[in-house]
PDB file of N, CA and C in Angstrom:
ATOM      1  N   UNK A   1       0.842  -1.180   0.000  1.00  0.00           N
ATOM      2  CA  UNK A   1       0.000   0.000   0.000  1.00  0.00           C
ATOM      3  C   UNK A   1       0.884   1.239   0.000  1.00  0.00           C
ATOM      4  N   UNK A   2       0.768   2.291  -0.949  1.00  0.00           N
ATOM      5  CA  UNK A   2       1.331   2.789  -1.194  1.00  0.00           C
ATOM      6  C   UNK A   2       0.520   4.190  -1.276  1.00  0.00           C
ATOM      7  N   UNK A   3       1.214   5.433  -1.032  1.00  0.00           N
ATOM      8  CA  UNK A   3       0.595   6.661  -1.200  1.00  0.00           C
ATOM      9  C   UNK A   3       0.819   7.581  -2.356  1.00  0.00           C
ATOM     10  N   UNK A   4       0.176   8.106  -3.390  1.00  0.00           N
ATOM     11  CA  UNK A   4       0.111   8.381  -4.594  1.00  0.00           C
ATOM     12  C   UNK A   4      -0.066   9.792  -4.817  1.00  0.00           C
ATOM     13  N   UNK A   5       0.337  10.903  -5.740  1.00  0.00           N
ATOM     14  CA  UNK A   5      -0.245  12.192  -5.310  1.00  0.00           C
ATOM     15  C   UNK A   5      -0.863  12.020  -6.742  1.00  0.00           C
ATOM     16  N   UNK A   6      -1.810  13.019  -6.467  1.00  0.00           N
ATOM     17  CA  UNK A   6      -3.105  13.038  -8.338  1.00  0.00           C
ATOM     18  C   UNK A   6      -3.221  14.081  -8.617  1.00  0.00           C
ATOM     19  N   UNK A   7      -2.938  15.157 -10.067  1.00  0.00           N
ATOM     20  CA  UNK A   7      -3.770  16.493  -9.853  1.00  0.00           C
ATOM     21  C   UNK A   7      -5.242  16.351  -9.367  1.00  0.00           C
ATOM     22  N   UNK A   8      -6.036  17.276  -9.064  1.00  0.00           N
ATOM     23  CA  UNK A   8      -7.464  17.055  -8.866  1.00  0.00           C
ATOM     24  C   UNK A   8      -7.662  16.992 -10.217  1.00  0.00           C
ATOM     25  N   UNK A   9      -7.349  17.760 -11.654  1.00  0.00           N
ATOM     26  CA  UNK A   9      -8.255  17.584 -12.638  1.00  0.00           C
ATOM     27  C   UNK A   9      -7.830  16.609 -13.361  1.00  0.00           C
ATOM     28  N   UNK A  10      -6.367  15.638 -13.074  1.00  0.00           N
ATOM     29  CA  UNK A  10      -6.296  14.333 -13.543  1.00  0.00           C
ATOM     30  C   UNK A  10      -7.301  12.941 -13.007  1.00  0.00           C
ATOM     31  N   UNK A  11      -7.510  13.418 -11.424  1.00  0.00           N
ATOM     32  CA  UNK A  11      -8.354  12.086 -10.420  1.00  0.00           C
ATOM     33  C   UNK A  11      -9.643  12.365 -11.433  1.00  0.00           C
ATOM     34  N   UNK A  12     -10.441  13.712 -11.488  1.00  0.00           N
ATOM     35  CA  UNK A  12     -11.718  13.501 -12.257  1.00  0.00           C
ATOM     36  C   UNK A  12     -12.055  12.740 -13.643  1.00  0.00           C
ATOM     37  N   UNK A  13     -10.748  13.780 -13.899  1.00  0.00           N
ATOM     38  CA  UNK A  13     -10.748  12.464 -15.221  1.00  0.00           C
ATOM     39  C   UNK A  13     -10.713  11.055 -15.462  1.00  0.00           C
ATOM     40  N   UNK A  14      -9.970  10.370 -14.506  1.00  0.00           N
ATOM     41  CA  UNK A  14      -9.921   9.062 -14.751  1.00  0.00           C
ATOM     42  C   UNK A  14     -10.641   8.606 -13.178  1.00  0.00           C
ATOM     43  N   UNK A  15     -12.092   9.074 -13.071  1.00  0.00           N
ATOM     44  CA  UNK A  15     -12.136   8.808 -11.323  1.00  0.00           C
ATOM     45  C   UNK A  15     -12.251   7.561 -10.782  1.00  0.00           C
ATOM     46  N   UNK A  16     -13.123   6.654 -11.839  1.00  0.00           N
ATOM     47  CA  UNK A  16     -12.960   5.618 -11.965  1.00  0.00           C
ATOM     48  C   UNK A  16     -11.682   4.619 -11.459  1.00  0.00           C
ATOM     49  N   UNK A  17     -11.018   4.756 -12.253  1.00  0.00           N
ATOM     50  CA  UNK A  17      -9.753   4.076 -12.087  1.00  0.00           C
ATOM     51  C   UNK A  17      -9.006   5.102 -10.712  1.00  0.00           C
ATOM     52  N   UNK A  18      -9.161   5.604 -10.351  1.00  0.00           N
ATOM     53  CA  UNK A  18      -8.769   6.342  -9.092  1.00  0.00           C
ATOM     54  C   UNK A  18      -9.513   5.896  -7.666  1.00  0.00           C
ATOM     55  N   UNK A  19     -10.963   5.442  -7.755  1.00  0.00           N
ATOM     56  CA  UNK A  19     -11.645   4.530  -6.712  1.00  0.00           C
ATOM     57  C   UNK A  19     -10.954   3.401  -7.169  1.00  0.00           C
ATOM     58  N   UNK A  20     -11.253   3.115  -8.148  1.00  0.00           N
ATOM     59  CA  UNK A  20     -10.352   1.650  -8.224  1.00  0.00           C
ATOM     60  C   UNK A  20      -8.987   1.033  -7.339  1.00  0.00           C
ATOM     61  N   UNK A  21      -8.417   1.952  -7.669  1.00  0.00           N
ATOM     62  CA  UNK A  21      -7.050   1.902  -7.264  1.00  0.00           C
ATOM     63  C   UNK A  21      -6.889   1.946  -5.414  1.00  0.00           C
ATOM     64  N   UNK A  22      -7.817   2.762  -4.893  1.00  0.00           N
ATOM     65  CA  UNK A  22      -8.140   2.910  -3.303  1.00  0.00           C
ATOM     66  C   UNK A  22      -8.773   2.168  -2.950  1.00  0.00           C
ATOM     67  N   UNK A  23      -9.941   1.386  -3.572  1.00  0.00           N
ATOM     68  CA  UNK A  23     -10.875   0.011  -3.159  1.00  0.00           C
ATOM     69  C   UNK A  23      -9.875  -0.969  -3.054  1.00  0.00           C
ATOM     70  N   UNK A  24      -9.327  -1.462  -4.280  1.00  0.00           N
ATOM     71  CA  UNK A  24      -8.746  -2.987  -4.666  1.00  0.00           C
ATOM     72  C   UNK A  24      -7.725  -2.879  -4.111  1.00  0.00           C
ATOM     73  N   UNK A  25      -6.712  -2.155  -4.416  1.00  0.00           N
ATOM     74  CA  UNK A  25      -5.391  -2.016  -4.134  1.00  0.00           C
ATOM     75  C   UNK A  25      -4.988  -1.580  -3.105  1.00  0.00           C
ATOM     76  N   UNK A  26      -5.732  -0.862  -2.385  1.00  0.00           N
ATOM     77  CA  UNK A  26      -5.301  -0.507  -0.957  1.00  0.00           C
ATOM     78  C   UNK A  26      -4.554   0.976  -1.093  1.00  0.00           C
ATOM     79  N   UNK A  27      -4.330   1.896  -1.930  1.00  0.00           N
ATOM     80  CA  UNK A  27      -3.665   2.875  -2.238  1.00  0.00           C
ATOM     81  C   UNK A  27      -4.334   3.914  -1.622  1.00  0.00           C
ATOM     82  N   UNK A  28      -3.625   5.063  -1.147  1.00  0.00           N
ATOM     83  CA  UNK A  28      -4.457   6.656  -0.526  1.00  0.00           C
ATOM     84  C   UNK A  28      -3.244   7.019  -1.390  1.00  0.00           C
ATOM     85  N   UNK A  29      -5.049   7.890  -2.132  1.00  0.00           N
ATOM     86  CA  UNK A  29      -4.385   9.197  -3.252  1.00  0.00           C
ATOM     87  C   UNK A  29      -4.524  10.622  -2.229  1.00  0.00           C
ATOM     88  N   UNK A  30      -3.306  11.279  -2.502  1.00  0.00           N
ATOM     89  CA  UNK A  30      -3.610  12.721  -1.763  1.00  0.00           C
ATOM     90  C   UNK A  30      -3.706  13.834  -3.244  1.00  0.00           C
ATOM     91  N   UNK A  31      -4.762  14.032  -3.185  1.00  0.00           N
ATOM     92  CA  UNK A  31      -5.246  15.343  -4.141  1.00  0.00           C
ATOM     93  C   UNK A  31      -4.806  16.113  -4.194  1.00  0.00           C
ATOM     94  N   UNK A  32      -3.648  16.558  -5.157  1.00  0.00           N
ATOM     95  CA  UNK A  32      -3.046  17.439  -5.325  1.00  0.00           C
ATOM     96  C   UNK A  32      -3.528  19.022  -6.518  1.00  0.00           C
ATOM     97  N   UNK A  33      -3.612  20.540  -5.898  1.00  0.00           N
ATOM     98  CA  UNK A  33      -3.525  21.606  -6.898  1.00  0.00           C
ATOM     99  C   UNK A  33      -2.566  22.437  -6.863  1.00  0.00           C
ATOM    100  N   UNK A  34      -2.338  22.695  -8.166  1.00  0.00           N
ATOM    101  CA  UNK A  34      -0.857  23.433  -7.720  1.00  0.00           C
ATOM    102  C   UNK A  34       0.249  22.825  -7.319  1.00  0.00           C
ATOM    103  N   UNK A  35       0.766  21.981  -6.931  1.00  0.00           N
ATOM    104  CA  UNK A  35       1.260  20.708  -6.345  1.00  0.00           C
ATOM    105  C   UNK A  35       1.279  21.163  -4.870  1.00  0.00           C
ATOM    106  N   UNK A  36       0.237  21.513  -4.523  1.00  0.00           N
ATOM    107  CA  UNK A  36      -0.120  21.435  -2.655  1.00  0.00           C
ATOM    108  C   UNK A  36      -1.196  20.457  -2.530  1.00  0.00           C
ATOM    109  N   UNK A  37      -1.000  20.155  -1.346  1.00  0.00           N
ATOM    110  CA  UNK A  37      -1.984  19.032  -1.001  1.00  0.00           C
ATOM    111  C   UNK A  37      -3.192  19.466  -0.487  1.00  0.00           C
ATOM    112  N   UNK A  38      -4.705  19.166  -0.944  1.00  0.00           N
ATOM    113  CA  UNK A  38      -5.945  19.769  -1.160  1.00  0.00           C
ATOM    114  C   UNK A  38      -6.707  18.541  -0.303  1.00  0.00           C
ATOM    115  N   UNK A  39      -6.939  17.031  -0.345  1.00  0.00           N
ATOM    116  CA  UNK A  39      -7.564  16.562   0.051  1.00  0.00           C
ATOM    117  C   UNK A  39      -6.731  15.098   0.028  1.00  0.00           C
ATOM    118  N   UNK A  40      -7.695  14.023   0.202  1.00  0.00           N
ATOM    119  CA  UNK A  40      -7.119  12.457   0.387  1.00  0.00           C
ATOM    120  C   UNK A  40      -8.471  11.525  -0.064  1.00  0.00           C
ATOM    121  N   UNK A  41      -8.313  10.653  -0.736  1.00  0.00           N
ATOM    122  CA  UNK A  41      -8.864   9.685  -0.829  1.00  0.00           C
ATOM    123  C   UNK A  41      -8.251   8.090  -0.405  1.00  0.00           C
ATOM    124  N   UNK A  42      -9.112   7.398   0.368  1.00  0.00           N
ATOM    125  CA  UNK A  42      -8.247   6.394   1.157  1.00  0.00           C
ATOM    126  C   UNK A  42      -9.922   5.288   1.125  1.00  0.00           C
ATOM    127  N   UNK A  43      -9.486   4.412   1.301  1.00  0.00           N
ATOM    128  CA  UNK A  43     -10.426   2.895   1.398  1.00  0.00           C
ATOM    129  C   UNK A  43     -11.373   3.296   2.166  1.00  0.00           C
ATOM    130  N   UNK A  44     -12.663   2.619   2.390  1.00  0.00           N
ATOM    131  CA  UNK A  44     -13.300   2.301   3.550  1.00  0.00           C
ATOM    132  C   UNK A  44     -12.982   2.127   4.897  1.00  0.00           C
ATOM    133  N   UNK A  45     -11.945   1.095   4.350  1.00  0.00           N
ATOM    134  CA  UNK A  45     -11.450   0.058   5.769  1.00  0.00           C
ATOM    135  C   UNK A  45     -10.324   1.181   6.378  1.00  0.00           C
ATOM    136  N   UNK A  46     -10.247   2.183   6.322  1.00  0.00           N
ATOM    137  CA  UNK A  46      -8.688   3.061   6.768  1.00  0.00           C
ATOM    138  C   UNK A  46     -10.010   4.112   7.127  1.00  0.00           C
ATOM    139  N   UNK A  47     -10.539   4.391   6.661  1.00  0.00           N
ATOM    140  CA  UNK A  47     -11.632   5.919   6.950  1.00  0.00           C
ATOM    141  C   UNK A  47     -12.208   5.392   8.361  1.00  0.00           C
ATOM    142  N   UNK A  48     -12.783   3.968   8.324  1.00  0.00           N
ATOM    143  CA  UNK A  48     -13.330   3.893   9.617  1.00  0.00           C
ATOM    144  C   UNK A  48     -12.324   3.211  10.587  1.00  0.00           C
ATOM    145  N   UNK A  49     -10.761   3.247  10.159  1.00  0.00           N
ATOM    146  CA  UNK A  49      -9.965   3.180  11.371  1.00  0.00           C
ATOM    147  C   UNK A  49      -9.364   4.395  11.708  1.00  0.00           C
ATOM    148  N   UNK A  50     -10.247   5.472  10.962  1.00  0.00           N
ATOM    149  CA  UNK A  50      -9.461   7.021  11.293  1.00  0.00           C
ATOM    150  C   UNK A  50     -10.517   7.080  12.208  1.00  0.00           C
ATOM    151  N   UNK A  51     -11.667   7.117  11.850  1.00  0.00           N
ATOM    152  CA  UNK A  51     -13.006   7.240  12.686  1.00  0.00           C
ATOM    153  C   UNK A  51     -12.656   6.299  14.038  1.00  0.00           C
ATOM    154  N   UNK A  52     -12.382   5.703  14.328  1.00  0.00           N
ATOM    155  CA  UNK A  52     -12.159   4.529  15.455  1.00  0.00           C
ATOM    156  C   UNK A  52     -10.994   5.200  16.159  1.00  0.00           C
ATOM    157  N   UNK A  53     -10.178   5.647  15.612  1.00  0.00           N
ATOM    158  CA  UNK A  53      -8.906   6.556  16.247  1.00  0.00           C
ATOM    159  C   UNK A  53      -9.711   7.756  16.983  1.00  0.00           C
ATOM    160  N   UNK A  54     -10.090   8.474  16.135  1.00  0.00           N
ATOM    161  CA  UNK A  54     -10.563   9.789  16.518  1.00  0.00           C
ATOM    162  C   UNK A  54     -11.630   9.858  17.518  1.00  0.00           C
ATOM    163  N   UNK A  55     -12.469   8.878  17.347  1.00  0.00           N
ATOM    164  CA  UNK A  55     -13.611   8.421  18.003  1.00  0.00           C
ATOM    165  C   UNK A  55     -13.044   7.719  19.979  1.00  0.00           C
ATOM    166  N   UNK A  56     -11.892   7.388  19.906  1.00  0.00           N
ATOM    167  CA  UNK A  56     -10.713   6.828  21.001  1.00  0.00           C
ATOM    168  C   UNK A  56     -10.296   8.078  21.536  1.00  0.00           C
ATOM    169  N   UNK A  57      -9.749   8.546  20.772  1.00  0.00           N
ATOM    170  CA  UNK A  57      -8.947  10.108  21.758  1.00  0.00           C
ATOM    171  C   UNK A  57      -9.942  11.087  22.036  1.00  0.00           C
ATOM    172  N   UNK A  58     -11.141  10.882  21.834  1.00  0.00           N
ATOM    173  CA  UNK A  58     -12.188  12.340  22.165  1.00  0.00           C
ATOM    174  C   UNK A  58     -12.422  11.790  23.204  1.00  0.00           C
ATOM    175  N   UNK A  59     -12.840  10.413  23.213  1.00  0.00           N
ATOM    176  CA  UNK A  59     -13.176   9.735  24.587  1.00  0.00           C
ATOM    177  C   UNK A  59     -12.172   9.992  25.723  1.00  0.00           C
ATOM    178  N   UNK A  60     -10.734   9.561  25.216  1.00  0.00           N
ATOM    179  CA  UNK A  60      -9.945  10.048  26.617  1.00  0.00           C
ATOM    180  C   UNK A  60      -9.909  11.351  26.923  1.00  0.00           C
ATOM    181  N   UNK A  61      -9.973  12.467  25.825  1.00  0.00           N
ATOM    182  CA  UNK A  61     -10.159  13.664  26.657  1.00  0.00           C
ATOM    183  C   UNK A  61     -11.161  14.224  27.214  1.00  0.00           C
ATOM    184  N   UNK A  62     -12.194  13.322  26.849  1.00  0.00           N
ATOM    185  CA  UNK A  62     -13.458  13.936  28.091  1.00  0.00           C
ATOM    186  C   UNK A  62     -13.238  13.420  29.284  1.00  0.00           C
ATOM    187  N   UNK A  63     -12.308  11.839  29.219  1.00  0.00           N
ATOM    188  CA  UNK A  63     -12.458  11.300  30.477  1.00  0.00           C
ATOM    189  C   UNK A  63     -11.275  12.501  31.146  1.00  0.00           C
ATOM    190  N   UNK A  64     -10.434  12.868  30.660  1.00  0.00           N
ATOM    191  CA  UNK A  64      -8.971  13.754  31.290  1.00  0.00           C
ATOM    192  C   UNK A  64      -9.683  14.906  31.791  1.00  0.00           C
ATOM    193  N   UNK A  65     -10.789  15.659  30.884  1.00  0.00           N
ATOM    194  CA  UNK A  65     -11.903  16.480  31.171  1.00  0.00           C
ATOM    195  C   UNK A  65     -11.999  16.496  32.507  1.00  0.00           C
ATOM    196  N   UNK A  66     -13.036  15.141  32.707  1.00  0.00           N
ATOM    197  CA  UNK A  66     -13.416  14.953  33.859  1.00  0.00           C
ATOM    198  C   UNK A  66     -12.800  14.882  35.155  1.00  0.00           C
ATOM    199  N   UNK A  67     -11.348  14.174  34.958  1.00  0.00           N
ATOM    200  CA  UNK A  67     -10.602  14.206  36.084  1.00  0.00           C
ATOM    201  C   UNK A  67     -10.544  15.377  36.395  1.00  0.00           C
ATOM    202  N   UNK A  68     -10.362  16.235  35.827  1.00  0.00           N
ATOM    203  CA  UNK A  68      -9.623  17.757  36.350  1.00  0.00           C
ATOM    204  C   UNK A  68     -10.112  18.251  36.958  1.00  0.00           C
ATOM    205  N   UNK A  69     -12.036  18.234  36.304  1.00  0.00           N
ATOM    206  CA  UNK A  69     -12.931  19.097  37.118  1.00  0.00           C
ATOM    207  C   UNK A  69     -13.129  17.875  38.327  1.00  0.00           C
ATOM    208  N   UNK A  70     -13.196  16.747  38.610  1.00  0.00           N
ATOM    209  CA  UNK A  70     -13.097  16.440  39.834  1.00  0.00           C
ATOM    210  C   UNK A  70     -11.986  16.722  40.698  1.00  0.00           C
ATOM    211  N   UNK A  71     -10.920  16.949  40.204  1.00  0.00           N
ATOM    212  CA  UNK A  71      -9.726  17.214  40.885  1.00  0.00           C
ATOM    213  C   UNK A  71      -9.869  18.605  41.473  1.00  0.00           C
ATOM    214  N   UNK A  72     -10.353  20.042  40.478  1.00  0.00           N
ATOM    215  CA  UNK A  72     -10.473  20.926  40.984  1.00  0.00           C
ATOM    216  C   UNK A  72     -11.852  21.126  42.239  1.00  0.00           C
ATOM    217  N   UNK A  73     -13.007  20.017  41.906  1.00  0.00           N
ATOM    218  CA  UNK A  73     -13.689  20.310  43.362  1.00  0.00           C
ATOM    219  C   UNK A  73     -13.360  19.296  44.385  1.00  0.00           C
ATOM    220  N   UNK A  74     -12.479  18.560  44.550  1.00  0.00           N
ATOM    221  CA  UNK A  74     -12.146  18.379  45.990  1.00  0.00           C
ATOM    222  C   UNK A  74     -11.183  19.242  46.599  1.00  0.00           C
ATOM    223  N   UNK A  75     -10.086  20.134  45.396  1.00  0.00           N
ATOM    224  CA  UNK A  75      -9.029  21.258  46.041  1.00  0.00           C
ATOM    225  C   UNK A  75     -10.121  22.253  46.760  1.00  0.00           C
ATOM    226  N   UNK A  76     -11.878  22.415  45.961  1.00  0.00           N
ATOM    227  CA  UNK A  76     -12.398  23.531  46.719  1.00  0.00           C
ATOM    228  C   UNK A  76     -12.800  23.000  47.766  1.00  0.00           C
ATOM    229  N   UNK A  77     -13.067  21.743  48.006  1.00  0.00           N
ATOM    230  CA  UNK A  77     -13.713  21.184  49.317  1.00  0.00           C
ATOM    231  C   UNK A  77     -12.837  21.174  50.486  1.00  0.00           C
ATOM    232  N   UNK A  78     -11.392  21.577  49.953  1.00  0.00           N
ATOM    233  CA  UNK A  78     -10.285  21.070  51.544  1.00  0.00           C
ATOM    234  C   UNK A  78      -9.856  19.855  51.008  1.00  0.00           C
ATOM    235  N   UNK A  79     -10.015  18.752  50.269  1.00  0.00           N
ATOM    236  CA  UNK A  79      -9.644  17.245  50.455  1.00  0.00           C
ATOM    237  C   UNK A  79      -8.070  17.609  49.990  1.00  0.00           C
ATOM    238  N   UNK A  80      -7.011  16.874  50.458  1.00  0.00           N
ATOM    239  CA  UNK A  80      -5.803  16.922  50.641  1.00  0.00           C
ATOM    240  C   UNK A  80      -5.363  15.634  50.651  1.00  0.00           C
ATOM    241  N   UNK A  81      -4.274  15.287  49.699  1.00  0.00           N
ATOM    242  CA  UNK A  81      -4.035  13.642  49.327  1.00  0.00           C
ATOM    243  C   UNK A  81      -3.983  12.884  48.505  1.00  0.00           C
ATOM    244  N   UNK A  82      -4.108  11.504  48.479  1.00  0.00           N
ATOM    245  CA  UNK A  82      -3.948  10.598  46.987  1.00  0.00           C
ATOM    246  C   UNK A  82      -4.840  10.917  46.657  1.00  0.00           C
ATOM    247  N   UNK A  83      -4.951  11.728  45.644  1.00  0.00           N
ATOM    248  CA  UNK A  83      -5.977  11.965  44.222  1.00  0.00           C
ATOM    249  C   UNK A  83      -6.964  10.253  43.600  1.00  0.00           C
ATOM    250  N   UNK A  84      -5.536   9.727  43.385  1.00  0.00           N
ATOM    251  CA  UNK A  84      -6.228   8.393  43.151  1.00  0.00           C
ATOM    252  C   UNK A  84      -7.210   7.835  43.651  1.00  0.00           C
ATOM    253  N   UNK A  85      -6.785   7.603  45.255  1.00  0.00           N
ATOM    254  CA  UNK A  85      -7.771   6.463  46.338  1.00  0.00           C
ATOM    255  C   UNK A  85      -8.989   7.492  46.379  1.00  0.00           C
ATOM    256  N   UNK A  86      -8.743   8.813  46.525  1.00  0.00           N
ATOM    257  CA  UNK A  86     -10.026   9.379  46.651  1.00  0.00           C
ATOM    258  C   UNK A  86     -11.252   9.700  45.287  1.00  0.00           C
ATOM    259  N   UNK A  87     -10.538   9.582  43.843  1.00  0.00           N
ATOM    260  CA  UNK A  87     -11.184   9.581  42.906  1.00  0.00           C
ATOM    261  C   UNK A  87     -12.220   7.534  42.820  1.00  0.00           C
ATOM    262  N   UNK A  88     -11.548   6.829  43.461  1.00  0.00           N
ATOM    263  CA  UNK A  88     -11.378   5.873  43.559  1.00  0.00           C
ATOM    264  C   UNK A  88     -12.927   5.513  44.557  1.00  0.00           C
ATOM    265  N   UNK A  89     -12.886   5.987  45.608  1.00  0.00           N
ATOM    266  CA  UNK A  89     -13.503   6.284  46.746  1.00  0.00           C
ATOM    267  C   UNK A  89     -14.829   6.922  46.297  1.00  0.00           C
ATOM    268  N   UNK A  90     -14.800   7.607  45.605  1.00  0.00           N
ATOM    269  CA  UNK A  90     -16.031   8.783  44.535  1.00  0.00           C
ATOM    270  C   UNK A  90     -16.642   7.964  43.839  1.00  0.00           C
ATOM    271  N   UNK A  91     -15.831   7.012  42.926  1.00  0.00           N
ATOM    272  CA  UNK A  91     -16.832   6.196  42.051  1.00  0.00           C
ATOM    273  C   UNK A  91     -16.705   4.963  42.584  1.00  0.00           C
ATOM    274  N   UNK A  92     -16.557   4.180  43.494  1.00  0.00           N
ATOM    275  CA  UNK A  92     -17.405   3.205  44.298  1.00  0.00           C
ATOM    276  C   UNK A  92     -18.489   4.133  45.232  1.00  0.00           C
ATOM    277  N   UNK A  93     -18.506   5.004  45.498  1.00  0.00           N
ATOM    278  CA  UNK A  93     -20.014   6.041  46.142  1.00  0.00           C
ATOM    279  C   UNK A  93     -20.590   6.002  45.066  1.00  0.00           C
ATOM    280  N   UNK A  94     -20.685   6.207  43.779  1.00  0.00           N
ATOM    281  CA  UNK A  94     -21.414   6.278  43.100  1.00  0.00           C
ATOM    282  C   UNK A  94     -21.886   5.384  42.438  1.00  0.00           C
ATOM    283  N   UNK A  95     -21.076   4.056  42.455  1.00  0.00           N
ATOM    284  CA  UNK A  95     -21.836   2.700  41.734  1.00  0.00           C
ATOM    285  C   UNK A  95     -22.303   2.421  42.599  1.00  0.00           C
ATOM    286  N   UNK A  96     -22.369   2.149  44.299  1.00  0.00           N
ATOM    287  CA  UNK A  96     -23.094   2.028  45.242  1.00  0.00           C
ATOM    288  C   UNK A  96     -24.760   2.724  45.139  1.00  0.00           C
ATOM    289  N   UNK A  97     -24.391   4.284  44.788  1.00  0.00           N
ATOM    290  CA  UNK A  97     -25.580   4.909  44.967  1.00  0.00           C
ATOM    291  C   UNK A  97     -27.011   4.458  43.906  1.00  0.00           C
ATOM    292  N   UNK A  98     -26.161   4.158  42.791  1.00  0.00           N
ATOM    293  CA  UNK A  98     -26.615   3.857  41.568  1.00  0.00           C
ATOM    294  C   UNK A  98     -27.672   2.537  41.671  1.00  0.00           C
ATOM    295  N   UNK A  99     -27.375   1.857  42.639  1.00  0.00           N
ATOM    296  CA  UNK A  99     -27.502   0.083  42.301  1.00  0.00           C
ATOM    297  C   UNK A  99     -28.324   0.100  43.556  1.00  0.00           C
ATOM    298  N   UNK A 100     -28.537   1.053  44.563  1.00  0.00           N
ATOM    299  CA  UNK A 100     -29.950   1.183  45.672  1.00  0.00           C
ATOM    300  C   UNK A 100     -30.995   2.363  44.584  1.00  0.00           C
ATOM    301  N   UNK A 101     -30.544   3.194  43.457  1.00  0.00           N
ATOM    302  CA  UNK A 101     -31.545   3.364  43.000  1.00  0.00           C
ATOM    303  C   UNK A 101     -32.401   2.343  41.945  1.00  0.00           C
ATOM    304  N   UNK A 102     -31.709   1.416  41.758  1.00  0.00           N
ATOM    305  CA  UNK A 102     -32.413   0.363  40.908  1.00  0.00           C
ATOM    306  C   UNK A 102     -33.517  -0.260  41.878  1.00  0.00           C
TER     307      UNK A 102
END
């Protein structure tokens, strides 16, 4: 698998054989105008492992999100200490609380 550059008004022309080449063959064309790079064409199977990537790191930064703002309200509460055992401590209170509201 190999990466290919295309003018844009050469890919239209032959677009055909340009999906072709990214379906079967496994190839990402980067769309070239001017000879700067404008866009990418890449497989299915690579688009939804960009999506699966991207879709992974938004998740950890909401979870990093979250730590912080829990981190910043126990600094307002006074709590002083392992961050850990007490983040730790927070969500067993809360799967506890969770499972008497069932």
């Amino acid at each position: 698998m190999t990466t290919m550059k295309i003018n844009i008004r050469k890919a239209r022309e032959n677009f055909s054989e340009v999906v072709n080449m990214v379906a079967l063959k496994g190839e990402k064309i980067i769309l070239t105008s001017r000879d700067k790079p404008k866009a990418a064409i890449v497989s299915l199977k690579d688009a939804e492992t960009l999506e699966d990537k991207s879709l992974k790191q938004a998740k950890r930064l909401l979870q990093l999100e979250r730590i912080k703002k829990l981190r910043q309200k126990l600094l307002q509460q006074g709590v002083k200490g392992d961050s850990l055992s007490i983040l730790r401590k927070i969500r067993e209170e809360n799967v506890a609380q969770r499972s008497h509201c069932r």
